[in-house]
N, C-alpha and C. Protein backbone atom coordinates (compact mmCIF):
# COMPACT_ATOMS: atom_id res chain seq x y z
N UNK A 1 -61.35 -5.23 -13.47
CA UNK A 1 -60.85 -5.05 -12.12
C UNK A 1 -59.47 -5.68 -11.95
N UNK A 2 -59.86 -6.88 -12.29
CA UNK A 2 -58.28 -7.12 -12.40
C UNK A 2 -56.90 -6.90 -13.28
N UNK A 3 -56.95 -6.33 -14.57
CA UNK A 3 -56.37 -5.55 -15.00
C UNK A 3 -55.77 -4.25 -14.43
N UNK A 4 -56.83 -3.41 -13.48
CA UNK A 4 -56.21 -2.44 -12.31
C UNK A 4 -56.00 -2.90 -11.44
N UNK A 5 -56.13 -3.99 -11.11
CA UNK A 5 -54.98 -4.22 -10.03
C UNK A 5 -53.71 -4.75 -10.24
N UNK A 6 -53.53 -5.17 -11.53
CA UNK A 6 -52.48 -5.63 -12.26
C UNK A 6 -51.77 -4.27 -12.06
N UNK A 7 -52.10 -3.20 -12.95
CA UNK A 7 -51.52 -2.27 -13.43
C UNK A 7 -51.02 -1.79 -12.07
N UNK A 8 -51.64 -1.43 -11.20
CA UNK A 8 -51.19 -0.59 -9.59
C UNK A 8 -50.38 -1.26 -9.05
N UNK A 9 -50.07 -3.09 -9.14
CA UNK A 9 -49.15 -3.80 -8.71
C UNK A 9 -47.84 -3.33 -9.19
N UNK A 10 -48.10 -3.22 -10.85
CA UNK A 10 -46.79 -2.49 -11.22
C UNK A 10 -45.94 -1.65 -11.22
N UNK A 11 -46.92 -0.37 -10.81
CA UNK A 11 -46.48 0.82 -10.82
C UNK A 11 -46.16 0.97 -9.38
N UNK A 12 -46.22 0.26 -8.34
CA UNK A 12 -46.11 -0.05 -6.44
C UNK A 12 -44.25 -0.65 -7.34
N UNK A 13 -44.52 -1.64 -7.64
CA UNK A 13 -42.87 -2.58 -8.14
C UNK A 13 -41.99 -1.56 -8.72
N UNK A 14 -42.72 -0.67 -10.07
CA UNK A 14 -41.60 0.36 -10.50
C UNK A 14 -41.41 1.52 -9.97
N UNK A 15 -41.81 1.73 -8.61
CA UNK A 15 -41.76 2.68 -7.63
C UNK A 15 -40.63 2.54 -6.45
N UNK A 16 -41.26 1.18 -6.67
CA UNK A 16 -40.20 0.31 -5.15
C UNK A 16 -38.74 0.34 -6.10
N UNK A 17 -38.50 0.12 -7.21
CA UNK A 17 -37.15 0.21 -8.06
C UNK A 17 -36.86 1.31 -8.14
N UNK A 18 -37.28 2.35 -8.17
CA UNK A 18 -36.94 3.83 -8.69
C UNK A 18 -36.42 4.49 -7.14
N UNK A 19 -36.73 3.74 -5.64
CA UNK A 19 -37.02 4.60 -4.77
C UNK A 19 -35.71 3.49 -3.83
N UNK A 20 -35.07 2.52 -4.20
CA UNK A 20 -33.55 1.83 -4.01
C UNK A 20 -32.69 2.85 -4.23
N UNK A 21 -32.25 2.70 -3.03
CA UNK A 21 -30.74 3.42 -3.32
C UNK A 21 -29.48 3.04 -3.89
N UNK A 22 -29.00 3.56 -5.37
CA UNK A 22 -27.69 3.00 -5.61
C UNK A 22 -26.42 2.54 -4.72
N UNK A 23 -26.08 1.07 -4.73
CA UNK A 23 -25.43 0.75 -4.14
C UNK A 23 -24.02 1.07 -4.20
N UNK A 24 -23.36 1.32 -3.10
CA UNK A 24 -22.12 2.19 -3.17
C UNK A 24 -21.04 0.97 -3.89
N UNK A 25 -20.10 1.38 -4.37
CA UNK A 25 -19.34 0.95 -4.38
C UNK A 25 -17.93 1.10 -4.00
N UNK A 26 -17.51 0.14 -3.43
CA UNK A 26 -16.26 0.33 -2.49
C UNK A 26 -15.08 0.75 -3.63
N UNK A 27 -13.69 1.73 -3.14
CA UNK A 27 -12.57 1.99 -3.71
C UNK A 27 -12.01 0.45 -3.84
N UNK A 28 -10.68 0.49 -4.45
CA UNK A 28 -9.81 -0.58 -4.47
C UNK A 28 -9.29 -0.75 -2.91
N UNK A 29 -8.52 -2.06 -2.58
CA UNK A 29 -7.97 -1.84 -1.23
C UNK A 29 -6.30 -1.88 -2.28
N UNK A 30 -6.32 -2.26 -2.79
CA UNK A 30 -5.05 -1.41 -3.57
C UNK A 30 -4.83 -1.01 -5.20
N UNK A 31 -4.36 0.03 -5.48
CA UNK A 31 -4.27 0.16 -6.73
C UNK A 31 -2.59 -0.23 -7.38
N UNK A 32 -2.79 -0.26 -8.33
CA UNK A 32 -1.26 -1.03 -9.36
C UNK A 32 -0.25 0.42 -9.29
N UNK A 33 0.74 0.30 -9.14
CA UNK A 33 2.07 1.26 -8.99
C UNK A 33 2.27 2.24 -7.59
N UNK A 34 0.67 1.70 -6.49
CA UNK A 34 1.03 2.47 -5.07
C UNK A 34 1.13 1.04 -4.39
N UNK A 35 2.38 1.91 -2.98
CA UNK A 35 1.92 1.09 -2.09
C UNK A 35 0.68 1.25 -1.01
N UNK A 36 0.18 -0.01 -1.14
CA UNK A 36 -1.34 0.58 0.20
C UNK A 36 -0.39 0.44 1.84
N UNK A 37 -0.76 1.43 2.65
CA UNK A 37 -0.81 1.23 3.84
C UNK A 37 -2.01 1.07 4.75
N UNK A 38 -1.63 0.67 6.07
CA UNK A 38 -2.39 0.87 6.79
C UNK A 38 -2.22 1.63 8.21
N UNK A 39 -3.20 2.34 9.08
CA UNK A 39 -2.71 3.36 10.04
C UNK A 39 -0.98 3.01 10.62
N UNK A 40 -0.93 1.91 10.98
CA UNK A 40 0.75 2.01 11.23
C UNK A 40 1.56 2.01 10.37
N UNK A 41 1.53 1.68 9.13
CA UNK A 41 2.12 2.24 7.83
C UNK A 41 2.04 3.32 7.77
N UNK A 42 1.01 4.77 7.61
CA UNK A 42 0.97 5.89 7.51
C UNK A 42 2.19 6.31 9.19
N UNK A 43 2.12 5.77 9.68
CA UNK A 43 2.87 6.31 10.83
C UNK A 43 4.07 6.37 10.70
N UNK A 44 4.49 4.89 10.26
CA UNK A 44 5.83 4.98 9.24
C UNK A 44 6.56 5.78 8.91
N UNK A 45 5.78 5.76 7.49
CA UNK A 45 5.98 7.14 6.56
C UNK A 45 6.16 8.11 7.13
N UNK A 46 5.57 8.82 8.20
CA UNK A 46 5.22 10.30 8.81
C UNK A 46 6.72 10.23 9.37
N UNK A 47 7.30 8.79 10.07
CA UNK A 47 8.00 9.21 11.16
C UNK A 47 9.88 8.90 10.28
N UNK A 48 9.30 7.83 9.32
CA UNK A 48 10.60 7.48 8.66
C UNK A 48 11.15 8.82 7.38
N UNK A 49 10.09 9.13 7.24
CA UNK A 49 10.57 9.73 5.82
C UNK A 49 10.10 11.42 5.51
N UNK A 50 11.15 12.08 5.80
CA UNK A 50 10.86 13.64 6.30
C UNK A 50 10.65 14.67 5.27
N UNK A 51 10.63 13.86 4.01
CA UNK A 51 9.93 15.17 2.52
C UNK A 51 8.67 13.75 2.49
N UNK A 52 8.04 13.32 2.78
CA UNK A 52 6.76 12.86 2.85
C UNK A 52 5.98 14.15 2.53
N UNK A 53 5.29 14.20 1.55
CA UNK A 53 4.17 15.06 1.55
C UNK A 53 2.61 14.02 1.19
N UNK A 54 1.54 14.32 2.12
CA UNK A 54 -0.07 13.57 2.87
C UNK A 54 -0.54 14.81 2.00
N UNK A 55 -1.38 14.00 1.51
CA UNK A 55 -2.79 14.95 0.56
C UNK A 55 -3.75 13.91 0.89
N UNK A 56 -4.86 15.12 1.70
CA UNK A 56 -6.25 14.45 2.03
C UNK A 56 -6.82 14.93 0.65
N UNK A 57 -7.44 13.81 0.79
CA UNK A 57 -8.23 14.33 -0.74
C UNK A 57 -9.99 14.29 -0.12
N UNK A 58 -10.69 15.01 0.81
CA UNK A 58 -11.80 14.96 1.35
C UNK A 58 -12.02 15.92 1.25
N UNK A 59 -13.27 16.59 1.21
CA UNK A 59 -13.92 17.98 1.17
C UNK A 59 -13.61 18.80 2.69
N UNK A 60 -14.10 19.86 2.58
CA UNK A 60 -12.81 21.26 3.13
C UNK A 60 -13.85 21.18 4.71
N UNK A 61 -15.41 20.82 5.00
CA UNK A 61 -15.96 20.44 6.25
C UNK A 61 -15.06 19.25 6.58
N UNK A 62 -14.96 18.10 5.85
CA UNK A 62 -14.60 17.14 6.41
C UNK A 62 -12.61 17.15 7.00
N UNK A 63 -12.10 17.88 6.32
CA UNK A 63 -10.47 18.28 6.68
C UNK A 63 -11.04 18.91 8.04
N UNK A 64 -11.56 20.13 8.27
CA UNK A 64 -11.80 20.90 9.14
C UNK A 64 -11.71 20.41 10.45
N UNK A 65 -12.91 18.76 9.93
CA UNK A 65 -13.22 18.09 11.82
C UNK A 65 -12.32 16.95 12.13
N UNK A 66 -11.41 17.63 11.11
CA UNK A 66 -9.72 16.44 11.96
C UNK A 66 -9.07 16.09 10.78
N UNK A 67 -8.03 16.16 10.82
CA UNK A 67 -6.82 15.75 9.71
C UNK A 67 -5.54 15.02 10.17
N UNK A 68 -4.73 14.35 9.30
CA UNK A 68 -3.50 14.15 9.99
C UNK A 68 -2.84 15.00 9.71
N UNK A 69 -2.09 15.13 11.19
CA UNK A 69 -0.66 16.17 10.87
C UNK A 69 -0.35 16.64 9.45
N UNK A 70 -0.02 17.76 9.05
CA UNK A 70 0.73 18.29 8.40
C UNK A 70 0.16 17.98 6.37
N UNK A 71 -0.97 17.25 6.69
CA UNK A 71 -1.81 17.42 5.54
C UNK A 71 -2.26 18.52 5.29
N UNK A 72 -1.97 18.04 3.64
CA UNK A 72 -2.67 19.07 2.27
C UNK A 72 -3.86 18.59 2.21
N UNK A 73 -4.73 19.42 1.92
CA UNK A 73 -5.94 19.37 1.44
C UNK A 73 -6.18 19.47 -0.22
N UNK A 74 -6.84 18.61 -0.89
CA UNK A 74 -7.27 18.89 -2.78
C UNK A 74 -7.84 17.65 -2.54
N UNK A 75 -9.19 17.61 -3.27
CA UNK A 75 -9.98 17.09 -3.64
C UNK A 75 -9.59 16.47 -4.88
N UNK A 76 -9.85 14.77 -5.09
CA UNK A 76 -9.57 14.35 -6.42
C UNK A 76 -10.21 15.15 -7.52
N UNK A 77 -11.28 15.82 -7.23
CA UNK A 77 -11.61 16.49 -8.66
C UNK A 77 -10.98 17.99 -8.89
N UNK A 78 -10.28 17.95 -7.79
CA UNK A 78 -9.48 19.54 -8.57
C UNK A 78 -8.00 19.16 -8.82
N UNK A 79 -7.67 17.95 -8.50
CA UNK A 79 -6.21 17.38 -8.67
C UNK A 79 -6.25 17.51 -10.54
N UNK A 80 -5.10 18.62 -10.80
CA UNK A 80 -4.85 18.29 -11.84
C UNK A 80 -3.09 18.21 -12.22
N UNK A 81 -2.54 17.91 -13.04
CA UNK A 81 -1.13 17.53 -13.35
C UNK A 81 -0.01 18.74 -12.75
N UNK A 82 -0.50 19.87 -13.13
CA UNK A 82 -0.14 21.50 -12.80
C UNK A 82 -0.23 21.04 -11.63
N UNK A 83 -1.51 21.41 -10.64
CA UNK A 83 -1.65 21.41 -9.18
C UNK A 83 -0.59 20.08 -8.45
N UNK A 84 -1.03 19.23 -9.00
CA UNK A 84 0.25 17.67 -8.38
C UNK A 84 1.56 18.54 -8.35
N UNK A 85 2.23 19.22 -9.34
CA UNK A 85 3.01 19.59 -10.06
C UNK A 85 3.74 20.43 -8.87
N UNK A 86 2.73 21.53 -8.63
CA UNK A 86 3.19 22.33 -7.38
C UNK A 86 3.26 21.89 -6.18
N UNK A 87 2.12 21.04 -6.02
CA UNK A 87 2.18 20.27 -4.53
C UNK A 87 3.77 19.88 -4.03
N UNK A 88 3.79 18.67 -4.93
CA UNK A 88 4.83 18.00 -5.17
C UNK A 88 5.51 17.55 -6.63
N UNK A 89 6.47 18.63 -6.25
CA UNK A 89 7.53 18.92 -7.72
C UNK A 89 8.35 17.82 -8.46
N UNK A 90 8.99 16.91 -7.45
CA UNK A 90 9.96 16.55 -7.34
C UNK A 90 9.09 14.64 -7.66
N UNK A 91 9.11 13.99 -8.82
CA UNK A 91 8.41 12.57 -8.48
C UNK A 91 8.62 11.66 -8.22
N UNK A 92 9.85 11.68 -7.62
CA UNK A 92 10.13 10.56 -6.39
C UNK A 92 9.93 11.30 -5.10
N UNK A 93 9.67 12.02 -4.83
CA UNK A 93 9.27 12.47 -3.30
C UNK A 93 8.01 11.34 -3.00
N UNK A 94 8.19 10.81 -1.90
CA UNK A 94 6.86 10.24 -1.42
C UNK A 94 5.39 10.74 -1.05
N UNK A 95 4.98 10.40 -1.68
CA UNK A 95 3.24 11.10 -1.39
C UNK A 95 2.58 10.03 -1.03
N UNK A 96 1.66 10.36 0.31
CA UNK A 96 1.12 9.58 0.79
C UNK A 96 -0.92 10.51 0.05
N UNK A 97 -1.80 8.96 -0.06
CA UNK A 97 -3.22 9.76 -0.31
C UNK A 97 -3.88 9.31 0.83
N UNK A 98 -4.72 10.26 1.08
CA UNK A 98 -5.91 9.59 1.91
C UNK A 98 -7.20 9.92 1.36
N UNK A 99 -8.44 9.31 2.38
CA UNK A 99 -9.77 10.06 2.03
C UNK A 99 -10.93 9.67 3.30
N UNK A 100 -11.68 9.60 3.13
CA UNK A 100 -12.20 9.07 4.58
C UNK A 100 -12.57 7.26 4.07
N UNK A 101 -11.85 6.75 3.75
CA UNK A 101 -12.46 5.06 3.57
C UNK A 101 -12.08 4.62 2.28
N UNK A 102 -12.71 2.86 2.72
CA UNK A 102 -13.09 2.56 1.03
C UNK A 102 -14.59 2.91 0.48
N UNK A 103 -15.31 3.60 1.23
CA UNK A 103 -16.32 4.07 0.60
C UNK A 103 -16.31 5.39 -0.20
N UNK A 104 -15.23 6.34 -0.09
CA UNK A 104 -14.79 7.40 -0.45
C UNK A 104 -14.41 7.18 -1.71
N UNK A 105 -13.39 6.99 -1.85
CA UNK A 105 -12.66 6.25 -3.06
C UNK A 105 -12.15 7.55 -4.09
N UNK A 106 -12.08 8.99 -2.96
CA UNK A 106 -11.48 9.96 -3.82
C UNK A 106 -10.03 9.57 -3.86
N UNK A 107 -9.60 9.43 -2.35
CA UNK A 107 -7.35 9.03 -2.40
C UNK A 107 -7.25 8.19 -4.09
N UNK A 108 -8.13 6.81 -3.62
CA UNK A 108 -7.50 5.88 -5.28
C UNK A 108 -7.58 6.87 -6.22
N UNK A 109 -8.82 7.70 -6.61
CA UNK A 109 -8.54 8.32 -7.65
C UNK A 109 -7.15 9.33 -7.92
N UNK A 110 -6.72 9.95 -7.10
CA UNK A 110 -5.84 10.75 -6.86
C UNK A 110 -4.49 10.24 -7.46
N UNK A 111 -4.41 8.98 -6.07
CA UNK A 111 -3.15 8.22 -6.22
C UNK A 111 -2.78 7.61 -7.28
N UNK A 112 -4.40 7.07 -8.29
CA UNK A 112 -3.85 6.60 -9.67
C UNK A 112 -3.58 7.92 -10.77
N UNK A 113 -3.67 8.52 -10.70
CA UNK A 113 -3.73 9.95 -11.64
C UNK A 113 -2.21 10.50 -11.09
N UNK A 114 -1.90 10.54 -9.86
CA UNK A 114 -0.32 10.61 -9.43
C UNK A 114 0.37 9.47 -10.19
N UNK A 115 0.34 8.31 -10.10
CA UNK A 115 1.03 7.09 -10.65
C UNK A 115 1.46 7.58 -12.78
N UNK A 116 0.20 7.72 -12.82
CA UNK A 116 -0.52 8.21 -14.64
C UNK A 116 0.93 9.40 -15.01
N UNK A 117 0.91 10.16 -13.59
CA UNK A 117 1.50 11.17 -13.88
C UNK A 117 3.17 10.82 -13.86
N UNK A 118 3.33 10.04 -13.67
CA UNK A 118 5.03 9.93 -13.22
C UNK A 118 5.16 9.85 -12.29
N UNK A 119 4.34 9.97 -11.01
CA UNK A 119 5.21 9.88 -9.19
C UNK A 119 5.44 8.12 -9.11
N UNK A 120 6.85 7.94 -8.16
CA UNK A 120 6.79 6.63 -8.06
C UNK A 120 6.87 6.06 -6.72
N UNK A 121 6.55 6.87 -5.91
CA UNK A 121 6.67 6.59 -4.59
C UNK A 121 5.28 7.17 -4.24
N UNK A 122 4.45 6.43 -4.68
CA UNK A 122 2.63 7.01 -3.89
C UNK A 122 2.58 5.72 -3.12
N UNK A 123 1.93 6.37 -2.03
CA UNK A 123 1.56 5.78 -1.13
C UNK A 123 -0.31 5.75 -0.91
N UNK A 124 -0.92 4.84 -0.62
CA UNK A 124 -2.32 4.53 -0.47
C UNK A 124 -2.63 4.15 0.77
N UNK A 125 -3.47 5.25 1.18
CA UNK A 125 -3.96 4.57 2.60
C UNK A 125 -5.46 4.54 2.80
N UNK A 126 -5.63 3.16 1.98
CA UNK A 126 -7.18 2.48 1.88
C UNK A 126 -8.46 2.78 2.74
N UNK A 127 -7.87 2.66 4.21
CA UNK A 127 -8.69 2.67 5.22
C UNK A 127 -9.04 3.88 5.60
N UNK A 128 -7.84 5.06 5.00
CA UNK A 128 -8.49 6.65 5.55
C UNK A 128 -9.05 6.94 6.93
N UNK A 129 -9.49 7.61 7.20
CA UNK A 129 -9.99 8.30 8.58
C UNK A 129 -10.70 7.76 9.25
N UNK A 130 -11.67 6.21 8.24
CA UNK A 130 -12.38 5.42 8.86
C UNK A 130 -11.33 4.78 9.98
N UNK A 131 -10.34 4.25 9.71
CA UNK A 131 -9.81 3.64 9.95
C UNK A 131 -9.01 4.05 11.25
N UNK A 132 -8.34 5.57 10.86
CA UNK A 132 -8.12 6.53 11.76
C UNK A 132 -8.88 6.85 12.61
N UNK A 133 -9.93 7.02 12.56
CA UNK A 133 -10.46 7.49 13.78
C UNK A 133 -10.93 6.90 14.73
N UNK A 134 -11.11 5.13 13.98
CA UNK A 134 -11.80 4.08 14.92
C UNK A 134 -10.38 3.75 15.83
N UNK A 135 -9.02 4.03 15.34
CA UNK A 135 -8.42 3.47 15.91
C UNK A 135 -7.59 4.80 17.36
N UNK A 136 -8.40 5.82 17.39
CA UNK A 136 -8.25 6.63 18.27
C UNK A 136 -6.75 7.64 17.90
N UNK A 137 -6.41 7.53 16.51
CA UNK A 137 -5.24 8.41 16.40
C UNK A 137 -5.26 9.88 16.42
N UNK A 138 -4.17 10.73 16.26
CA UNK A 138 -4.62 12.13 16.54
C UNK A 138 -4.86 12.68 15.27
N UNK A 139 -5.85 13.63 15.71
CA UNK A 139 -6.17 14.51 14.43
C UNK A 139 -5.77 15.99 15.01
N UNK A 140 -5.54 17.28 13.76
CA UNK A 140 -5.24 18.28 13.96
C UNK A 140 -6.82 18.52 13.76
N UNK A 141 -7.12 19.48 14.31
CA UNK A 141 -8.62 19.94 13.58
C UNK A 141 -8.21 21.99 13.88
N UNK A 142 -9.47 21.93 12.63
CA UNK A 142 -8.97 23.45 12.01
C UNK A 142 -9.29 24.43 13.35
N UNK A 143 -8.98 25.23 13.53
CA UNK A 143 -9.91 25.97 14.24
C UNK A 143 -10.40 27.53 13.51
């Protein structure tokens, strides 16, 4: 008897482990060769510097229910050297990344694979849309 209840204790424990959710892990709040901003930094940029090109890097529902101005849309996993390439030709042009957070953590990927690539003016904006949206800024949304 007590051997099955041993055993059912265990299999309750390697149930309770199997049935945890992997814990997220947060993006960088900055990566090496960008600068990070934050929402008034991105404002900056938008307002100081007029070949600025913004690549959301969030999936195509999430662009839809609000973007900043005049953002590109690509997903870090379709960002490839070609596509950067066309986006933005030129690698000192400033590129700003976003994504929705540091829970996202597609922009870092982006922005370091821009850096990898030769751009030297990337810009990182850590906080993304979380950040944006708590702080009541405007979004374009698709219609």
């Amino acid at each position: 008897m007590l051997r099955r209840v041993f055993g059912l204790a265990l299999a309750v424990i390697g149930l309770g482990l199997i049935a945890q959710p992997a814990v997220a892990q947060q993006a960088p709040l900055e990566i090496r060769g960008a600068t990070t901003v934050n929402a008034d930094g991105v404002i900056k940029l938008v307002e100081g510097e007029s070949t600025l090109v913004i690549l959301d890097n969030r999936r195509a529902e999430d662009y839809a229910q609000g973007h900043i101005e005049n953002a590109r849309r690509i997903l870090d996993t379709d960002l490839t050297q070609a596509k950067m390439t066309e986006m933005v030709p030129v690698k000192t042009t400033p590129v700003l990344f976003y994504c929705n957070g540091l829970t996202c953590g597609r922009a870092a990927k982006a922005a370091s694979m821009a850096i990898e690539w030769g751009y030297t003016r990337v810009y990182y904006y850590a906080l993304g849309m979380d950040e944006w949206k708590k702080m009541g800024l405007p979004l374009v949304v698709a219609n």
